[in-house]
N, C-alpha and C. Protein backbone atom coordinates (compact mmCIF):
# COMPACT_ATOMS: atom_id res chain seq x y z
N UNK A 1 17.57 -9.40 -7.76
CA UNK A 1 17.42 -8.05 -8.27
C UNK A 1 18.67 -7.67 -9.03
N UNK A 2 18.66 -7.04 -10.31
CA UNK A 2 19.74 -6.31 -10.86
C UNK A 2 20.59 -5.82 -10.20
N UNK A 3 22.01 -5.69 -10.18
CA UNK A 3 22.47 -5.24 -9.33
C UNK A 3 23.07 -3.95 -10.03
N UNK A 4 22.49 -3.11 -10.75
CA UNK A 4 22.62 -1.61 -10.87
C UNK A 4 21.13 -1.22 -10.57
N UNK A 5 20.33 -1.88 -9.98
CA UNK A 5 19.58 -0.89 -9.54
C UNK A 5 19.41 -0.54 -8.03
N UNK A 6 19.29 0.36 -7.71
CA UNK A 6 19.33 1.10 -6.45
C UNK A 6 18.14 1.11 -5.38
N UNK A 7 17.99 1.31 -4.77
CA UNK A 7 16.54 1.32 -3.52
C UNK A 7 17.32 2.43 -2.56
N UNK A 8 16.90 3.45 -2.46
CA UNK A 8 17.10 4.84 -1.68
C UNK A 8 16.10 5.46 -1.45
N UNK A 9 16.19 6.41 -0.52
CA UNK A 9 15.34 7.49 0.17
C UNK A 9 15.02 8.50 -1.17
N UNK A 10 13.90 8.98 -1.41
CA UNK A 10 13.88 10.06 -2.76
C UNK A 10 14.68 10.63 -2.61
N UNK A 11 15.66 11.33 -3.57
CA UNK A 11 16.54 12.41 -3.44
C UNK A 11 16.28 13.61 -3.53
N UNK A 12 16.67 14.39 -3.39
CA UNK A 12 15.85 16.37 -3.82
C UNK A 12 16.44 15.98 -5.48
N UNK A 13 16.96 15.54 -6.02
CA UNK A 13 16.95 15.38 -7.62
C UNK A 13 15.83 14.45 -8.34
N UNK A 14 15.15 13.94 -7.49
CA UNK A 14 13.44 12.75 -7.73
C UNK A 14 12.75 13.73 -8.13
N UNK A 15 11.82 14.41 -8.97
CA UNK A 15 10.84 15.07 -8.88
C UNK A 15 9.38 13.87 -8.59
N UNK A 16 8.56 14.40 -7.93
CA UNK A 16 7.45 14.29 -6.95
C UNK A 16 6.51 13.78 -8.83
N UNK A 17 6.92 14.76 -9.61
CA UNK A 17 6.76 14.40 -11.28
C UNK A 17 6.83 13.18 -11.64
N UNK A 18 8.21 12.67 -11.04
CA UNK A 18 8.88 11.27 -11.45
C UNK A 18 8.02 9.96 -10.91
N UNK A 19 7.44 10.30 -9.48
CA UNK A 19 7.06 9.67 -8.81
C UNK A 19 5.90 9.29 -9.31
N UNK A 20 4.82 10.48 -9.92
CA UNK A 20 3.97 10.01 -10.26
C UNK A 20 3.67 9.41 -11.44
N UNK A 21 4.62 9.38 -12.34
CA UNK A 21 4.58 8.90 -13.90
C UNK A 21 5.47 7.89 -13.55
N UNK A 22 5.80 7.25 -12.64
CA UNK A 22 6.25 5.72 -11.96
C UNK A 22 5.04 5.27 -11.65
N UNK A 23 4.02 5.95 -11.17
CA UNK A 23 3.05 5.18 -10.55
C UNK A 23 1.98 5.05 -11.56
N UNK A 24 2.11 5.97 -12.36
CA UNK A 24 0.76 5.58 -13.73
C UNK A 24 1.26 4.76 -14.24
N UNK A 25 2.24 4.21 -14.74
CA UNK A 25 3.04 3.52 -15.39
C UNK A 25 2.94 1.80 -14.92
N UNK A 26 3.22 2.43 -13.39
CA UNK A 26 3.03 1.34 -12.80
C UNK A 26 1.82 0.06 -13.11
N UNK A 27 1.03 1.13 -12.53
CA UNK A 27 -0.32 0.33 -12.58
C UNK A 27 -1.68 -0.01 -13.65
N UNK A 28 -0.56 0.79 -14.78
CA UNK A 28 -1.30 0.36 -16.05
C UNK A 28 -1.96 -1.18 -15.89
N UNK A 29 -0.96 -1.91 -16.29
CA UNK A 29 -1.60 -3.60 -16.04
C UNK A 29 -2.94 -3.47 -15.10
N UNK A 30 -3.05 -3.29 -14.06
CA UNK A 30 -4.26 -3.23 -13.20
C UNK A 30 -5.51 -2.57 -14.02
N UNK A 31 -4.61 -1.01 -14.20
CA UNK A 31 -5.67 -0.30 -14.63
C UNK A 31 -6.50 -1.14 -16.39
N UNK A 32 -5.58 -2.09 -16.69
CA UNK A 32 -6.50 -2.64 -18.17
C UNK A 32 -7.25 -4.02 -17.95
N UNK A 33 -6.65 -4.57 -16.08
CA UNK A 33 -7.83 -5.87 -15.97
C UNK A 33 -9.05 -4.75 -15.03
N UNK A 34 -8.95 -3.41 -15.41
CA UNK A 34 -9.98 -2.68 -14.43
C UNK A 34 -10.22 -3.00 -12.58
N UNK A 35 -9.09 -3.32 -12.27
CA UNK A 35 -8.52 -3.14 -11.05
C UNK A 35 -8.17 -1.42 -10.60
N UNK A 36 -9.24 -0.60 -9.89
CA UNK A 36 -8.79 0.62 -10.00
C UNK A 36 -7.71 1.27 -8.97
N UNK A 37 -6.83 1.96 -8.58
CA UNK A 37 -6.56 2.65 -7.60
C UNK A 37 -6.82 4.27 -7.94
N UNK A 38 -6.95 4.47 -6.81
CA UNK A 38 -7.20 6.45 -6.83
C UNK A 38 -5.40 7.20 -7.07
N UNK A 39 -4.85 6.53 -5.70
CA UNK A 39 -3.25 7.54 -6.06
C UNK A 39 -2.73 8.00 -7.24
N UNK A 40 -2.68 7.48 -8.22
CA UNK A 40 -2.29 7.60 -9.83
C UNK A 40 -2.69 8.67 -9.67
N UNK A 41 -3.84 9.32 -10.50
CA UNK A 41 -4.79 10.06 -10.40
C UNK A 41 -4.94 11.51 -9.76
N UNK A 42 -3.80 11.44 -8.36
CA UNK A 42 -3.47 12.25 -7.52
C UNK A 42 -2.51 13.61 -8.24
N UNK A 43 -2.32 14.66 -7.92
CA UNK A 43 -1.06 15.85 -8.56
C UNK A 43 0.04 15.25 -7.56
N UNK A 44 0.93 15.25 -8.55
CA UNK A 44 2.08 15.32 -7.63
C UNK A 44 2.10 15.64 -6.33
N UNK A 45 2.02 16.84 -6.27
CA UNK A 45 1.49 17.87 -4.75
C UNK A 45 1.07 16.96 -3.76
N UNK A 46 -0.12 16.45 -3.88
CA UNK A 46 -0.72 15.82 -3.01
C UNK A 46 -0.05 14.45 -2.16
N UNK A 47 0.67 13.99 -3.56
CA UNK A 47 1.43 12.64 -3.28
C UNK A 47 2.37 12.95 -2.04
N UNK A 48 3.13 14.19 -1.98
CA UNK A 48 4.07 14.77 -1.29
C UNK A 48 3.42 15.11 0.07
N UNK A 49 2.15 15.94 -0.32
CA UNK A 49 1.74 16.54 0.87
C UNK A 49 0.91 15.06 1.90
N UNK A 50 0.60 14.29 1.24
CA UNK A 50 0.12 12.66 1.81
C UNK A 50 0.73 12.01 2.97
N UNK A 51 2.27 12.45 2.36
CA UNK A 51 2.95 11.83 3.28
C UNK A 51 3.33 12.21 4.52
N UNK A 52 3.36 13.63 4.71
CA UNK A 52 3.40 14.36 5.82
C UNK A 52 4.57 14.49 6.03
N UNK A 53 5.06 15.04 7.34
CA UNK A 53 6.47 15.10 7.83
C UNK A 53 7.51 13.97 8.22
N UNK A 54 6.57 12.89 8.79
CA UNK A 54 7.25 11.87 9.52
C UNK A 54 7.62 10.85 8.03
N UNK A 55 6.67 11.35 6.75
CA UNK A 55 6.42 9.86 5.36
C UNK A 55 7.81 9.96 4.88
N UNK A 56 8.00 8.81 4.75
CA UNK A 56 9.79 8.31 3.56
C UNK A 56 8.71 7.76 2.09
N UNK A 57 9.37 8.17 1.59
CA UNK A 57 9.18 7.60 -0.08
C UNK A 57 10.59 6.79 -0.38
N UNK A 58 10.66 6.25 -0.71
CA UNK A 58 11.90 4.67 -1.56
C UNK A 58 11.82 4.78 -2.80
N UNK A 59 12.59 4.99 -3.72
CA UNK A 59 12.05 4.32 -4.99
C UNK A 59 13.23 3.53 -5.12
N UNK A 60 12.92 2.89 -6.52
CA UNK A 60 13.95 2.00 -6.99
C UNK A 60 14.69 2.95 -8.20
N UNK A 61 15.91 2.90 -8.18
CA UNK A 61 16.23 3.57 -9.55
C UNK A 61 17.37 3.09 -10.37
N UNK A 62 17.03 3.02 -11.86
CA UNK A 62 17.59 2.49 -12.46
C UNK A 62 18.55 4.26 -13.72
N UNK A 63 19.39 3.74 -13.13
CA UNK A 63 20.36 5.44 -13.52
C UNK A 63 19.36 6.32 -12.84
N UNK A 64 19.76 7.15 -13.63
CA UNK A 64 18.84 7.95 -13.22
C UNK A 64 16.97 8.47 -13.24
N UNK A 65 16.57 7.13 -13.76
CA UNK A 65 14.89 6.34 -14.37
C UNK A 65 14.38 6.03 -12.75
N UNK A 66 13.32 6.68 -12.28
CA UNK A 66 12.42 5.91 -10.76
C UNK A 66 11.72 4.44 -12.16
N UNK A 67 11.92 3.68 -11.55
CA UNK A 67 11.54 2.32 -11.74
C UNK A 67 10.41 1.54 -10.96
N UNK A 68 10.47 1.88 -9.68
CA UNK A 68 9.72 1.56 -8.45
C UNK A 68 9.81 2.79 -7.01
N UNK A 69 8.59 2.65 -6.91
CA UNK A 69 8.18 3.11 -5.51
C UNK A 69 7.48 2.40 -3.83
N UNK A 70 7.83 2.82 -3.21
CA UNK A 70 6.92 2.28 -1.92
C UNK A 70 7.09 3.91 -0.54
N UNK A 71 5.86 3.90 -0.41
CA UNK A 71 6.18 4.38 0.79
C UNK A 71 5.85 4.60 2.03
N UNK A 72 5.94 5.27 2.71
CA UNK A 72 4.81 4.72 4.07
C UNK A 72 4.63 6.54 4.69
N UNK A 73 3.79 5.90 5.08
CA UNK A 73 3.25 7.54 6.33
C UNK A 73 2.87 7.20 7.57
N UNK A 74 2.79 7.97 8.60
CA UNK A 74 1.85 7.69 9.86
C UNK A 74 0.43 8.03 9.93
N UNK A 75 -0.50 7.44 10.67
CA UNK A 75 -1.48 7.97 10.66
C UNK A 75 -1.46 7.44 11.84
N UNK A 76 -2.62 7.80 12.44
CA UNK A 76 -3.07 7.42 14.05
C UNK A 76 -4.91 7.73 13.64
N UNK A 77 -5.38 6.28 13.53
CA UNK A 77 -6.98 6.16 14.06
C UNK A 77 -7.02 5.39 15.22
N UNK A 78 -8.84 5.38 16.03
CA UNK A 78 -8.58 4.47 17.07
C UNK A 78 -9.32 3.29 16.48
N UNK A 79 -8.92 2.46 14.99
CA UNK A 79 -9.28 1.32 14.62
C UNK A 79 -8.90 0.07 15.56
N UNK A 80 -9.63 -1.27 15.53
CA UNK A 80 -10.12 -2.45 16.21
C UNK A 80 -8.07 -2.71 15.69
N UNK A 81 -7.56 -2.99 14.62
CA UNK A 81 -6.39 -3.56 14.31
C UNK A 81 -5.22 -2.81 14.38
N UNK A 82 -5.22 -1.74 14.94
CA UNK A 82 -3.71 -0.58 14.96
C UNK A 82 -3.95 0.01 16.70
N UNK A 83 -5.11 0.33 17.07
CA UNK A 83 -4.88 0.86 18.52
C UNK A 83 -4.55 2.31 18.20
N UNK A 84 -4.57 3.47 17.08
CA UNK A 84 -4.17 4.53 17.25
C UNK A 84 -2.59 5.01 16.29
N UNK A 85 -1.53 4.87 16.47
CA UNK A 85 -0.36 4.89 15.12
C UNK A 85 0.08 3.96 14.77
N UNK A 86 -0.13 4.30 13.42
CA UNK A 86 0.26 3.14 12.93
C UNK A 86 1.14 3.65 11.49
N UNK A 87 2.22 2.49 10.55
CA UNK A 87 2.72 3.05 8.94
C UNK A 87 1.92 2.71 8.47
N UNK A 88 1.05 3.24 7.89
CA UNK A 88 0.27 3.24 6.50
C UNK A 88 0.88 3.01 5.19
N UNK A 89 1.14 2.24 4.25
CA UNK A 89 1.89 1.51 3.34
C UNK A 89 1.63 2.10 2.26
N UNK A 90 1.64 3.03 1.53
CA UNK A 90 1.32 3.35 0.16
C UNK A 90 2.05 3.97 -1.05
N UNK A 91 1.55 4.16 -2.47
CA UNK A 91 2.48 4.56 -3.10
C UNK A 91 2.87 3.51 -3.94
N UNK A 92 3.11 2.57 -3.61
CA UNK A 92 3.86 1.10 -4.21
C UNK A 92 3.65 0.64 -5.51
N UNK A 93 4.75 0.69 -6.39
CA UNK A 93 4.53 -0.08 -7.45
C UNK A 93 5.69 0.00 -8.28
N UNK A 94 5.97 -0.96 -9.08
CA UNK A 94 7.32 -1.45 -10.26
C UNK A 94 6.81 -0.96 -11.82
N UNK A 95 7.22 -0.95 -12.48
CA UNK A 95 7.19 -0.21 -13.90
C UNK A 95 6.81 -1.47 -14.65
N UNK A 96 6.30 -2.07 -15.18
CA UNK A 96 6.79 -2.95 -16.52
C UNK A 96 8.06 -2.96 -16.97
N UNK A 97 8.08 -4.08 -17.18
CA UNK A 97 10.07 -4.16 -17.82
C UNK A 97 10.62 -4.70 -16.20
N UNK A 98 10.55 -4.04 -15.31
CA UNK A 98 11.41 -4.26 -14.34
C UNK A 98 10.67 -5.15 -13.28
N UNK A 99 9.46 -5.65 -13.76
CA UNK A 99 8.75 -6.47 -12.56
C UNK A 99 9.56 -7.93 -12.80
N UNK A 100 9.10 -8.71 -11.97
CA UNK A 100 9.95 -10.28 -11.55
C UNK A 100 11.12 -9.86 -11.37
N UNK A 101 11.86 -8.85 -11.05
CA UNK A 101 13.40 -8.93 -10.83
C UNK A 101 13.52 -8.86 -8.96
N UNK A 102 12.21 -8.82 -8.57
CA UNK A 102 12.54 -8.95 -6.70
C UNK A 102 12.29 -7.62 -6.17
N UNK A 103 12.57 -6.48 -7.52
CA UNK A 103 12.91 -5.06 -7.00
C UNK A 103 11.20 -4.48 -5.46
N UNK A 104 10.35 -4.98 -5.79
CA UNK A 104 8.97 -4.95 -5.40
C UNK A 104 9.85 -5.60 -3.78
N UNK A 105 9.99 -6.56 -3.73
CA UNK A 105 10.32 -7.26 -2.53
C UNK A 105 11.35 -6.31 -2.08
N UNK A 106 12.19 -6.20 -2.49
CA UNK A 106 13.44 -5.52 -1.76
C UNK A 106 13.00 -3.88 -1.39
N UNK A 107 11.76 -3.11 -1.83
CA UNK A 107 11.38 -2.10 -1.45
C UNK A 107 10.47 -2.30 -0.65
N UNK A 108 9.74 -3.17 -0.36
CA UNK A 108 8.93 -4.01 0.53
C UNK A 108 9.65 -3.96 2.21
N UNK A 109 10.82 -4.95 1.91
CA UNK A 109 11.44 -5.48 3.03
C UNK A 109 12.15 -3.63 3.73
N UNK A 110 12.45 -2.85 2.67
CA UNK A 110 13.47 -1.64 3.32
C UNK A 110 12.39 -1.09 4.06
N UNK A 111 11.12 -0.95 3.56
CA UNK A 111 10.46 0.20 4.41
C UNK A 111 9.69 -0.65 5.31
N UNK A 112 9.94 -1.77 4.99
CA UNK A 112 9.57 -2.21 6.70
C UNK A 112 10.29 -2.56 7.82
N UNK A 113 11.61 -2.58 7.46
CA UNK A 113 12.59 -2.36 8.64
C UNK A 113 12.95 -0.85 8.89
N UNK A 114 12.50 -0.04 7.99
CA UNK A 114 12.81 1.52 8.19
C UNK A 114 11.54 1.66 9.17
N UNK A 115 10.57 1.22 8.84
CA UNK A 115 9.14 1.23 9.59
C UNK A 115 9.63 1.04 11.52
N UNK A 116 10.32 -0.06 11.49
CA UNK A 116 10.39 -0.51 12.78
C UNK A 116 11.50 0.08 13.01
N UNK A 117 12.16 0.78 12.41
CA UNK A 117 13.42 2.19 13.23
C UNK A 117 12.52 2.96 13.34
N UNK A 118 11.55 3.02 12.69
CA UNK A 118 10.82 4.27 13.18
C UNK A 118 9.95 4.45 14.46
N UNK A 119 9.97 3.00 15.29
CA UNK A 119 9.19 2.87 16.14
C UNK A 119 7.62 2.46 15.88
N UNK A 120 7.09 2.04 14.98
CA UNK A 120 6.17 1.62 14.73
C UNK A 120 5.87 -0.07 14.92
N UNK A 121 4.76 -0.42 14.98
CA UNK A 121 5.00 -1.73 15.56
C UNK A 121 3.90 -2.88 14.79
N UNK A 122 2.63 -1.36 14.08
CA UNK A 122 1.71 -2.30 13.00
C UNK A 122 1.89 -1.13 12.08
N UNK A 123 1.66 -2.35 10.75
CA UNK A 123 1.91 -2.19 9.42
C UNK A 123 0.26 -2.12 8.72
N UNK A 124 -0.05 -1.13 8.01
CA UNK A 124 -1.06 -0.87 7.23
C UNK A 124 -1.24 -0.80 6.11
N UNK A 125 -2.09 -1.52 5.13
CA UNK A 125 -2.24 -1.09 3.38
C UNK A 125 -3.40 -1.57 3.50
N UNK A 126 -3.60 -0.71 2.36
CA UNK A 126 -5.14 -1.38 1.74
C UNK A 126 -4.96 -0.98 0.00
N UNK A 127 -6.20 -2.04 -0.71
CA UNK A 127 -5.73 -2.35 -1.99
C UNK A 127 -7.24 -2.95 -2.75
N UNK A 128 -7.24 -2.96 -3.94
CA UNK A 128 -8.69 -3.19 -4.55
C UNK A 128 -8.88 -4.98 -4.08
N UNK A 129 -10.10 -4.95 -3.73
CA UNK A 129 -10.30 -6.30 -3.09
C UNK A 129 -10.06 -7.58 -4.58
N UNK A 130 -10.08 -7.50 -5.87
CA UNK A 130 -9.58 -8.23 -7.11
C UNK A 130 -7.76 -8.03 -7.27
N UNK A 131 -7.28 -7.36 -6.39
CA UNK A 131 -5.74 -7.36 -6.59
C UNK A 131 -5.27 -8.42 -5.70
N UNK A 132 -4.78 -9.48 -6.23
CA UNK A 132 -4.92 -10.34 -5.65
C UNK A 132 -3.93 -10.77 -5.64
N UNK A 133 -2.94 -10.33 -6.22
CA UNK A 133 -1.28 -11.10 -6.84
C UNK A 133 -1.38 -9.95 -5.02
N UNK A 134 -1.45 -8.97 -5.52
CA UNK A 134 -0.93 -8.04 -3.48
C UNK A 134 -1.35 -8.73 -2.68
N UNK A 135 -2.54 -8.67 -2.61
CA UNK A 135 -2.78 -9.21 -1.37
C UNK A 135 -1.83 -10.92 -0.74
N UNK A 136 -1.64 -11.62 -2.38
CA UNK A 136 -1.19 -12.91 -1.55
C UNK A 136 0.43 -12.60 -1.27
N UNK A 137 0.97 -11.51 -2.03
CA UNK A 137 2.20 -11.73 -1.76
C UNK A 137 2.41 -11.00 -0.32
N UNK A 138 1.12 -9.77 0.16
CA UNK A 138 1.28 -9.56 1.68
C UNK A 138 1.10 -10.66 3.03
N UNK A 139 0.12 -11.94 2.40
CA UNK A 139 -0.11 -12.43 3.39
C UNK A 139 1.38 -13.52 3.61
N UNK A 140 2.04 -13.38 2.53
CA UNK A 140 3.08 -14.72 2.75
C UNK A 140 4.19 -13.54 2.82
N UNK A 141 3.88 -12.75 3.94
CA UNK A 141 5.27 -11.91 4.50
C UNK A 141 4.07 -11.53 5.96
N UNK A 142 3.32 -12.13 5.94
CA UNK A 142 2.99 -12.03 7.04
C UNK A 142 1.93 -11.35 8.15
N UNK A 143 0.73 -10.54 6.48
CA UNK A 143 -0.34 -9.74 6.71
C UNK A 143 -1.47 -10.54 6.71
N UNK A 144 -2.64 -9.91 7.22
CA UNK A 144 -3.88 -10.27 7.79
C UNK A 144 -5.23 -9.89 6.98
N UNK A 145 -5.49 -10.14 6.54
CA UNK A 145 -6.93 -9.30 5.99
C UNK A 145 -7.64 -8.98 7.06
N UNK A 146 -8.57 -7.73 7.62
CA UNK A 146 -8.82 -7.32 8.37
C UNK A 146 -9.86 -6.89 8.61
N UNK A 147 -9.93 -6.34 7.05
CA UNK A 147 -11.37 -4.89 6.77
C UNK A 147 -12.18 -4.55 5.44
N UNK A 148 -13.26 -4.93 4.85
CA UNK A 148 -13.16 -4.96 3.76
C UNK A 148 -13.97 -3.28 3.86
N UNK A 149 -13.83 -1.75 2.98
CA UNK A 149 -14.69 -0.91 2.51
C UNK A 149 -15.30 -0.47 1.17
N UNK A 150 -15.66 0.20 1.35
CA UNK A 150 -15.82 1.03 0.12
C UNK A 150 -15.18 2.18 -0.19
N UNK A 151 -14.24 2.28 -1.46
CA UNK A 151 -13.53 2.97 -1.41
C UNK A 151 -14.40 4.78 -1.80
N UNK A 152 -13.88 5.48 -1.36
CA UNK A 152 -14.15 7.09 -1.44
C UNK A 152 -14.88 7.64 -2.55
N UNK A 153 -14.27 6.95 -4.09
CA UNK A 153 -14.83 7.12 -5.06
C UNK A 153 -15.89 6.30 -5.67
N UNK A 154 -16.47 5.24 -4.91
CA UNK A 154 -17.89 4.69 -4.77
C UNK A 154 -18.25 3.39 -6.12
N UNK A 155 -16.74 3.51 -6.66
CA UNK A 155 -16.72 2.28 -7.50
C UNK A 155 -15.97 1.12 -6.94
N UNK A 156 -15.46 0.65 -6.39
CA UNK A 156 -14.98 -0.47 -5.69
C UNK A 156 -14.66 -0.38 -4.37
N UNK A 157 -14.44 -2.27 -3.97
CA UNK A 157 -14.47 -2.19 -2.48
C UNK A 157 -12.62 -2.06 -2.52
N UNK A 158 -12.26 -2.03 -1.42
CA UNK A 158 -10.61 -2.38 -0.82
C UNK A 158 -10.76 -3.35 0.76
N UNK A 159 -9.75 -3.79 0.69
CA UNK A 159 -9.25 -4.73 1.30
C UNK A 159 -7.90 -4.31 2.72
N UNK A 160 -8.15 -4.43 3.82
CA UNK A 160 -7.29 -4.00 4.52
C UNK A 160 -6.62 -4.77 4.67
N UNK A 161 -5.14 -4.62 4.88
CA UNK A 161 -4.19 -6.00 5.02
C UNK A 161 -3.18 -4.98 6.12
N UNK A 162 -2.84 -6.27 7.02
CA UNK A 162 -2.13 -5.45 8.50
C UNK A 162 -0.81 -6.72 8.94
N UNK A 163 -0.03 -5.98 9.33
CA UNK A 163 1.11 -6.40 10.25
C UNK A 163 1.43 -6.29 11.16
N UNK A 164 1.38 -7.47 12.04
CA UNK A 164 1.91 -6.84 13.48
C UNK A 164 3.60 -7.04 13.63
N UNK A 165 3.87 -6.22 14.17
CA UNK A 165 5.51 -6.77 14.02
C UNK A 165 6.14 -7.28 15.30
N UNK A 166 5.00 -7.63 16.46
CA UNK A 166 5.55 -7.84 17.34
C UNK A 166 4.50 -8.71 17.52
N UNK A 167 3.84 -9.50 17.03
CA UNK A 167 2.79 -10.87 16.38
C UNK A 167 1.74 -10.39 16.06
N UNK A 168 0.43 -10.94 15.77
CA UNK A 168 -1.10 -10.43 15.93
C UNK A 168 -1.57 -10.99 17.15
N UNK A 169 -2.51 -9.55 17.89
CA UNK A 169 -2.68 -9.95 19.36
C UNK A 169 -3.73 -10.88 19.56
N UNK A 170 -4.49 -10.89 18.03
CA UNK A 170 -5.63 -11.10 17.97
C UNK A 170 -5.82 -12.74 17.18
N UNK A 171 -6.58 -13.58 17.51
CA UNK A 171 -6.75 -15.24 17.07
C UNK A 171 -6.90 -14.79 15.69
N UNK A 172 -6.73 -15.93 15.41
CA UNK A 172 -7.08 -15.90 13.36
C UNK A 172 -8.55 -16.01 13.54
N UNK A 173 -9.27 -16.71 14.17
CA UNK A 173 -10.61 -16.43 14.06
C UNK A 173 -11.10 -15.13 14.67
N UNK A 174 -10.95 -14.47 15.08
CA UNK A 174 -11.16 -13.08 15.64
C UNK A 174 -11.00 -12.07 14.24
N UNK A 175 -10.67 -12.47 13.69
CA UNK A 175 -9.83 -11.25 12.56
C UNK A 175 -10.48 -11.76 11.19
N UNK A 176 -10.94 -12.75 11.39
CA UNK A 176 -11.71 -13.73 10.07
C UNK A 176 -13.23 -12.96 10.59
N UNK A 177 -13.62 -13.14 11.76
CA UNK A 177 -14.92 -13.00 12.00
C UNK A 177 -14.89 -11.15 11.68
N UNK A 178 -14.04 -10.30 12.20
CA UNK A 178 -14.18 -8.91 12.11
C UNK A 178 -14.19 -8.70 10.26
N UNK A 179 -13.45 -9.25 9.33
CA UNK A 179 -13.24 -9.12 8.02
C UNK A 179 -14.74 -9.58 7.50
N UNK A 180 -15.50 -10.61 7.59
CA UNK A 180 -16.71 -10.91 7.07
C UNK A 180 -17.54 -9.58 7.87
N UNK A 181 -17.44 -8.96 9.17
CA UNK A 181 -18.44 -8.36 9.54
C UNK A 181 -18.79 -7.12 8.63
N UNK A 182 -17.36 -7.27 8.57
CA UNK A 182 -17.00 -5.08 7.18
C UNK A 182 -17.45 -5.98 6.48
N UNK A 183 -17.39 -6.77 5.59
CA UNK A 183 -18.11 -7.42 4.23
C UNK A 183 -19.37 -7.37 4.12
N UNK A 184 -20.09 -7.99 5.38
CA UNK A 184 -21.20 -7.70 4.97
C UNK A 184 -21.93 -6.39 5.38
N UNK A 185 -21.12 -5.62 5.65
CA UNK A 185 -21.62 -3.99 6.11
C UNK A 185 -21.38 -3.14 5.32
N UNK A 186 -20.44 -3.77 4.39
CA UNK A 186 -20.06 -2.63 2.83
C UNK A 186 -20.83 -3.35 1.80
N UNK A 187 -21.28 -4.64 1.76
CA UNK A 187 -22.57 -4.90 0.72
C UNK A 187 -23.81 -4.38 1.22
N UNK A 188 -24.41 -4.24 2.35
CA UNK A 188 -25.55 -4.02 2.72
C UNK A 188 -25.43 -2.45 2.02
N UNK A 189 -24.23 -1.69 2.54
CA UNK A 189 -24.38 -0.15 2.18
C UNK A 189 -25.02 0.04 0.97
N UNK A 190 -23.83 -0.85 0.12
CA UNK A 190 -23.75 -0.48 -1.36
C UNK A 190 -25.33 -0.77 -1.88
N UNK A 191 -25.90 -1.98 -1.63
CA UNK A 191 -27.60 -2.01 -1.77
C UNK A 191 -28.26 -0.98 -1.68
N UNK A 192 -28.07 -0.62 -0.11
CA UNK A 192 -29.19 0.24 0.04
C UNK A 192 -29.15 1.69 -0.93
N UNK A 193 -27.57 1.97 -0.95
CA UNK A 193 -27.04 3.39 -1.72
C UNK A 193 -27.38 3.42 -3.58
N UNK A 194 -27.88 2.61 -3.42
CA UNK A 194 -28.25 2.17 -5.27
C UNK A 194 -29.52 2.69 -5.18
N UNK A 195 -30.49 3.17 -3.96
CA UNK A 195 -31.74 3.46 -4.13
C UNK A 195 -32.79 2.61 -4.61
């Protein structure tokens, strides 16, 4: 990674503005192989209010330019792969110009050791099931595919990808068999929902 660029906690000088014209920016590339995400899309506001009290936002910054983001929140469901709280991983993405420099990894690695100061112990994201450069670079740090849905806005599926940080409790075939079961329970939907 460059070594003038920075990886910090947002500052009260970040506008929530910055954050999100990092993240359109970001994910242009996706957005032109029609890989969709919703967050972009989001007001500022929301991005902020997402994260709640306990959420850290990271970015990367180059002077005073957000370059990259990652961030995490808590949530607590009683899902088959978290047990109830868990960091929820979101937000994430590098600018053009500044991708291949590691900066992605090194905001990666901070908020997941900030994750485990935080007492958390599984790691959560989810991501368009064709993003595929994510998904492999989560599984070779050590994530699971888990869950496949349908995302909210009823044009694509997503992909759950999980970390345990204190192992997975669960066999690789256990977690293979639960991932085909959502697969074929979010194609059956999508059939029947076509009328």
């Amino acid at each position: 990674m460059d070594s003038k660029i920075r990886i910090i906690e947002k500052p009260e000088t970040v506008s929530w503005d910055a954050i999100r014209r990092c993240l359109i920016e970001a994910h242009a590339p996706n957005r032109a192989r029609r890989i969709k995400m919703s967050h972009y899309r989001w007001p500022a506001e929301r991005i902020r209010e997402s994260l709640g009290e306990r959420g850290v936002m990271l970015v990367a910054m180059d002077g005073d330019q957000v370059v990259g983001t990652a961030a995490l929140a808590e949530r607590e469901h009683p899902v088959w792969y978290a047990g109830g709280r868990y960091a929820y991983l979101c937000f994430d993405g590098v600018i053009p110009g500044y991708t291949g420099q590691g900066i992605f990894s090194n905001l990666d690695e901070r908020r997941e050791a900030l994750a485990q100061e935080m007492g958390y112990r599984v790691l959560v994201f989810d991501t368009h099931v064709r993003n595929k450069s994510r998904q492999e670079m989560a599984i070779d740090r050590g994530y699971r595919r888990v869950r496949i849905f349908r995302a909210k806005s009823g044009d694509h599926n997503c992909v759950v990808l999980v970390k345990w940080l204190d192992g997975c409790p669960y066999s690789r075939l256990y977690c293979r068999w639960k991932l085909l079961r959502s697969r074929i329970k979010t194609l059956l939907k999508s059939m029947f929902s076509r009328g």
